[in-house]
Protein backbone atom coordinates (compact mmCIF):
# COMPACT_ATOMS: atom_id res chain seq x y z
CA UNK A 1 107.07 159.93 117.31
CA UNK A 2 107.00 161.88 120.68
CA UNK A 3 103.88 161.82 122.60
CA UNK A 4 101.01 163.82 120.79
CA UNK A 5 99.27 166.66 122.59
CA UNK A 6 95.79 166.03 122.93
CA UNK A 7 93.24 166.42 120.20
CA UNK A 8 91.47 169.57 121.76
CA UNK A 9 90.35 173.50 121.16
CA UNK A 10 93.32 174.39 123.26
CA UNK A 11 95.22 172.42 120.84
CA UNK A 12 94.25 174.09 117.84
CA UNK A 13 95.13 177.57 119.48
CA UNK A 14 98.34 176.41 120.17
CA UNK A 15 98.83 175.25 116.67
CA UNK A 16 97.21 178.83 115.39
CA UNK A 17 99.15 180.90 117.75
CA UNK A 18 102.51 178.88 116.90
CA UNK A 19 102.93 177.31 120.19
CA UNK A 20 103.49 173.95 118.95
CA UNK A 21 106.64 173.16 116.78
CA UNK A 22 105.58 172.62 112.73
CA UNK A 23 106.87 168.94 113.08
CA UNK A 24 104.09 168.27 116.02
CA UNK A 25 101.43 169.55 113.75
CA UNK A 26 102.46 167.45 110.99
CA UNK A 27 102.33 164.10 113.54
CA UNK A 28 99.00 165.10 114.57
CA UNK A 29 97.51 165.18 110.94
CA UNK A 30 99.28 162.27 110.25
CA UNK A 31 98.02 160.21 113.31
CA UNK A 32 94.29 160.99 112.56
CA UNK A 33 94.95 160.38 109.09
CA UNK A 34 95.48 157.23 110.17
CA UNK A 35 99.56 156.81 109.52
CA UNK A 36 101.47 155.35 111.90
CA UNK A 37 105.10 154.49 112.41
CA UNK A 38 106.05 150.65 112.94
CA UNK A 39 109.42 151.08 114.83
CA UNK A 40 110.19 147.27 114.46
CA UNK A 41 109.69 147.40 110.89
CA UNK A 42 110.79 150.96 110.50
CA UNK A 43 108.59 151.56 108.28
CA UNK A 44 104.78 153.71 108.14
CA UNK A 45 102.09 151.51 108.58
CA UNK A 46 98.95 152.60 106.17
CA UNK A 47 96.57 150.22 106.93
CA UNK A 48 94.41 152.51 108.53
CA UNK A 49 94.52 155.45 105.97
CA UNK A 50 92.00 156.18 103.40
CA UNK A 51 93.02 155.07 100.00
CA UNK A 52 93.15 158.26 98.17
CA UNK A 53 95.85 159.62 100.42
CA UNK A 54 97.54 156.14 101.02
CA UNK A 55 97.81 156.05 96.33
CA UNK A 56 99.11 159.74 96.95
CA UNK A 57 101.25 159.48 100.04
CA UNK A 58 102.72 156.52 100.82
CA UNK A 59 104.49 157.89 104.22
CA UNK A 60 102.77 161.00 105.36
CA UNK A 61 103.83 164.29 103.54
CA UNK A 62 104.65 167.53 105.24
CA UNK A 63 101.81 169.35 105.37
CA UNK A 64 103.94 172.90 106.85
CA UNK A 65 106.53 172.94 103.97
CA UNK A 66 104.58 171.05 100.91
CA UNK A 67 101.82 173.16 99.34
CA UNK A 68 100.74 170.37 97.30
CA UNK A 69 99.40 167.82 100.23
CA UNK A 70 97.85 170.89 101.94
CA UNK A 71 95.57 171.44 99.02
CA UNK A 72 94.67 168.00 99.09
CA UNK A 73 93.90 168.42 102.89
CA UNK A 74 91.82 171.45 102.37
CA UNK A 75 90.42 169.52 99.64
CA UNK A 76 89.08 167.07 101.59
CA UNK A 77 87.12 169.76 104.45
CA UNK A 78 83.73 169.03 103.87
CA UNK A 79 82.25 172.32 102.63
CA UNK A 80 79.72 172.68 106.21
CA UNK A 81 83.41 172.50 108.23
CA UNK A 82 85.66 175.36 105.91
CA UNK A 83 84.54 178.14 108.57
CA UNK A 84 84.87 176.13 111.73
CA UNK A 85 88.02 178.13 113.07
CA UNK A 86 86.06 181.23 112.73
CA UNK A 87 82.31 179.78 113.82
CA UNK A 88 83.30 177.42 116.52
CA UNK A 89 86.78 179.16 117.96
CA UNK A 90 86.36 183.15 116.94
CA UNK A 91 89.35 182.77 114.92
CA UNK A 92 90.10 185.88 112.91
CA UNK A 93 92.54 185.20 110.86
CA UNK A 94 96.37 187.05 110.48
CA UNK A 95 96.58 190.04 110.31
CA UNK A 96 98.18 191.38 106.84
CA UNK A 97 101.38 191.64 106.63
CA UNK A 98 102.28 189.29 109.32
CA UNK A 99 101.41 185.67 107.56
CA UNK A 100 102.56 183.73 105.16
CA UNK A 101 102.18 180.55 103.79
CA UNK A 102 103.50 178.78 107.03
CA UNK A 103 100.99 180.24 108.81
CA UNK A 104 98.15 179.53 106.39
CA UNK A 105 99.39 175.99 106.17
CA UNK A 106 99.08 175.56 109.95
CA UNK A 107 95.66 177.16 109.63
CA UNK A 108 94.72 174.48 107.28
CA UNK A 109 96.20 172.07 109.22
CA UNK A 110 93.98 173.67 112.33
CA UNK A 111 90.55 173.44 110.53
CA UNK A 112 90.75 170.13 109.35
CA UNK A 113 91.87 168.98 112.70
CA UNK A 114 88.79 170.54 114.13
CA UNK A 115 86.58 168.88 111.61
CA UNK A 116 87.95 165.93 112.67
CA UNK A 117 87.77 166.27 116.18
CA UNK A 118 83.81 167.77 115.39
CA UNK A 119 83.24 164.71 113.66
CA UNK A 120 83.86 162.28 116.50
């Protein structure tokens, strides 16, 4: 994995307005997930990610192109966080016409990534 950009509002703007590549905003859910790739063993090392989505997802899913591990990341938003792109950032939302479920996924991917970064 390449270096990660750092966890930060101007990162989540960059993920929402498609400045950073879909496989960067996978690695960056993945990372604070907790998932992280042993090169010597070449293999993902779980040890540090929660047991539900270790059972679910042994090596970290694609979040951009799966719909089912997005769900399970929206899922797992505590309810006080679902509005924190709008609240905290000002986020709008897409305009109609010009989203789909890329862009929604990246979204997703955005607020929880905010929650986290609230959280700590």
């Amino acid at each position: 994995m390449s270096a990660l950009p750092p966890l930060n509002t101007d990162t989540i703007w960059a993920i929402l307005n498609e400045e950073i590549d879909d496989a960067t905003v996978n690695q960056l859910v993945w990372h604070y997930l907790g998932y992280r790739y042993d090169q010597s063993s070449q293999k993902w090392d779980t040890s540090q990610v929660a047991e539900d989505w270790k059972q679910e997802y042994p090596e970290p899913p694609d979040f951009i192109a799966n719909r089912p591990p997005t769900v399970k990341l929206t899922r797992s938003i505590p309810v006080e966080n679902k509005q924190l792109l709008k609240e905290k950032l000002g986020f709008q939302g897409y305009k109609v016409g010009e989203f789909g479920p890329r862009q929604t996924r990246r979204a997703t991917a955005a607020n929880w990534l905010l929650g986290y970064l609230q959280t700590r």
